[in-house]
Protein backbone atom coordinates (compact mmCIF):
# COMPACT_ATOMS: atom_id res chain seq x y z
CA UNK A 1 -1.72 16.33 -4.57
CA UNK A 2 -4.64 18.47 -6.04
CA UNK A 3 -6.79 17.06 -2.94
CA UNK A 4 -4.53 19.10 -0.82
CA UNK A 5 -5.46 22.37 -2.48
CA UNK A 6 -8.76 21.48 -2.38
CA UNK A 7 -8.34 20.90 1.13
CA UNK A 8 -6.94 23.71 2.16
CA UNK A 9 -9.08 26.16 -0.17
CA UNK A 10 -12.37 24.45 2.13
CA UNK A 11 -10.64 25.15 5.35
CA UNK A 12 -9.81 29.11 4.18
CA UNK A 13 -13.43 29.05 2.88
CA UNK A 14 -14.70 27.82 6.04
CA UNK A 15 -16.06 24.83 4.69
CA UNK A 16 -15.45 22.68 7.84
CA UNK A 17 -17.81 20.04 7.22
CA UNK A 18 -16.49 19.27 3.79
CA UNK A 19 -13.42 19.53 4.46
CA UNK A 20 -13.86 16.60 6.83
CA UNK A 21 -15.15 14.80 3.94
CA UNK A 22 -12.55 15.21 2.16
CA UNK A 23 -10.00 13.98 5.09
CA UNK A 24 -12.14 10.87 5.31
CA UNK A 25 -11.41 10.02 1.68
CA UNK A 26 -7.99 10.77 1.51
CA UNK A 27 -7.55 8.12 4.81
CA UNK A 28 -9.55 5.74 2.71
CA UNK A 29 -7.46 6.22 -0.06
CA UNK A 30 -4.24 5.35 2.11
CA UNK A 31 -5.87 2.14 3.54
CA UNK A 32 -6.43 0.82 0.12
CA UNK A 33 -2.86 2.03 -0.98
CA UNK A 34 -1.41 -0.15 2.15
CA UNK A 35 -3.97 -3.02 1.40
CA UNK A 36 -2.98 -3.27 -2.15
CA UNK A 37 1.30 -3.19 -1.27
CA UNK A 38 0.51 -5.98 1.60
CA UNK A 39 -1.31 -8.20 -1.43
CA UNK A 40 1.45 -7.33 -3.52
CA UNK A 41 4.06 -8.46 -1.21
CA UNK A 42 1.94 -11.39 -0.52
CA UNK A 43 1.58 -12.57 -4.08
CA UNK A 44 5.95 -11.88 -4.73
CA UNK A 45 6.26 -13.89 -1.53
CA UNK A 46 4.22 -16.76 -2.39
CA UNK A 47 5.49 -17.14 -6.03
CA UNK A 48 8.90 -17.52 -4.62
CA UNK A 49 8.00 -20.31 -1.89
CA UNK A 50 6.79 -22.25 -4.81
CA UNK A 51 9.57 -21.83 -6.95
CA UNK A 52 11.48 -23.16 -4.12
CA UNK A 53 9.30 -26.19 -3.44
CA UNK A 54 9.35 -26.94 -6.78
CA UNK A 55 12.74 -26.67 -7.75
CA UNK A 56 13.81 -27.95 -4.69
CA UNK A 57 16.44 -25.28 -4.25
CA UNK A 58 17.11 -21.85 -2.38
CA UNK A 59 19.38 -18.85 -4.41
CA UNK A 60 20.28 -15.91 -2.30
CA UNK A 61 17.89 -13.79 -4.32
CA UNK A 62 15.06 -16.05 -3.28
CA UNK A 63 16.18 -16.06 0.50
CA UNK A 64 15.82 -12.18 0.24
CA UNK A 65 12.66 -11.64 -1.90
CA UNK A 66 10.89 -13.66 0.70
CA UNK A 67 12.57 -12.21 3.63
CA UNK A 68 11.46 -8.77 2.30
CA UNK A 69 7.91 -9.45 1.40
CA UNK A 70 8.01 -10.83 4.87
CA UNK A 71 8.85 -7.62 6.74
């Protein structure tokens, strides 16, 4: 949130060029937040499959933990 003020405090300053900057990091700061949900869903996802495989059963909970890391 404080990146925001910043942000806007450059732009009313005129600093264009930082400003920029500071853009750029806060969309490499999103990428990273999405990369680190999709290995997060991964990991949930692929902890259930095993449980599965190795308990040879399914539970309804299972069925929709992996259908929702899935999405």
């Amino acid at each position: 949130m404080e990146e925001l003020f910043i942000l806007k405090e450059l732009f009313l300053s005129g600093n264009v060029t930082d400003a920029l900057v500071l853009v750029e990091e806060l969309t490499e700061m999103s990428k990273d937040d999405k990369l680190n949900k999709i290995f997060s869903f991964g990991k949930i996802l692929l902890l259930h499959l095993i449980k599965q495989a190795a308990e040879k059963r399914k539970t309804r909970s299972w069925d929709l933990s992996i259908a929702n890391a899935v999405k």
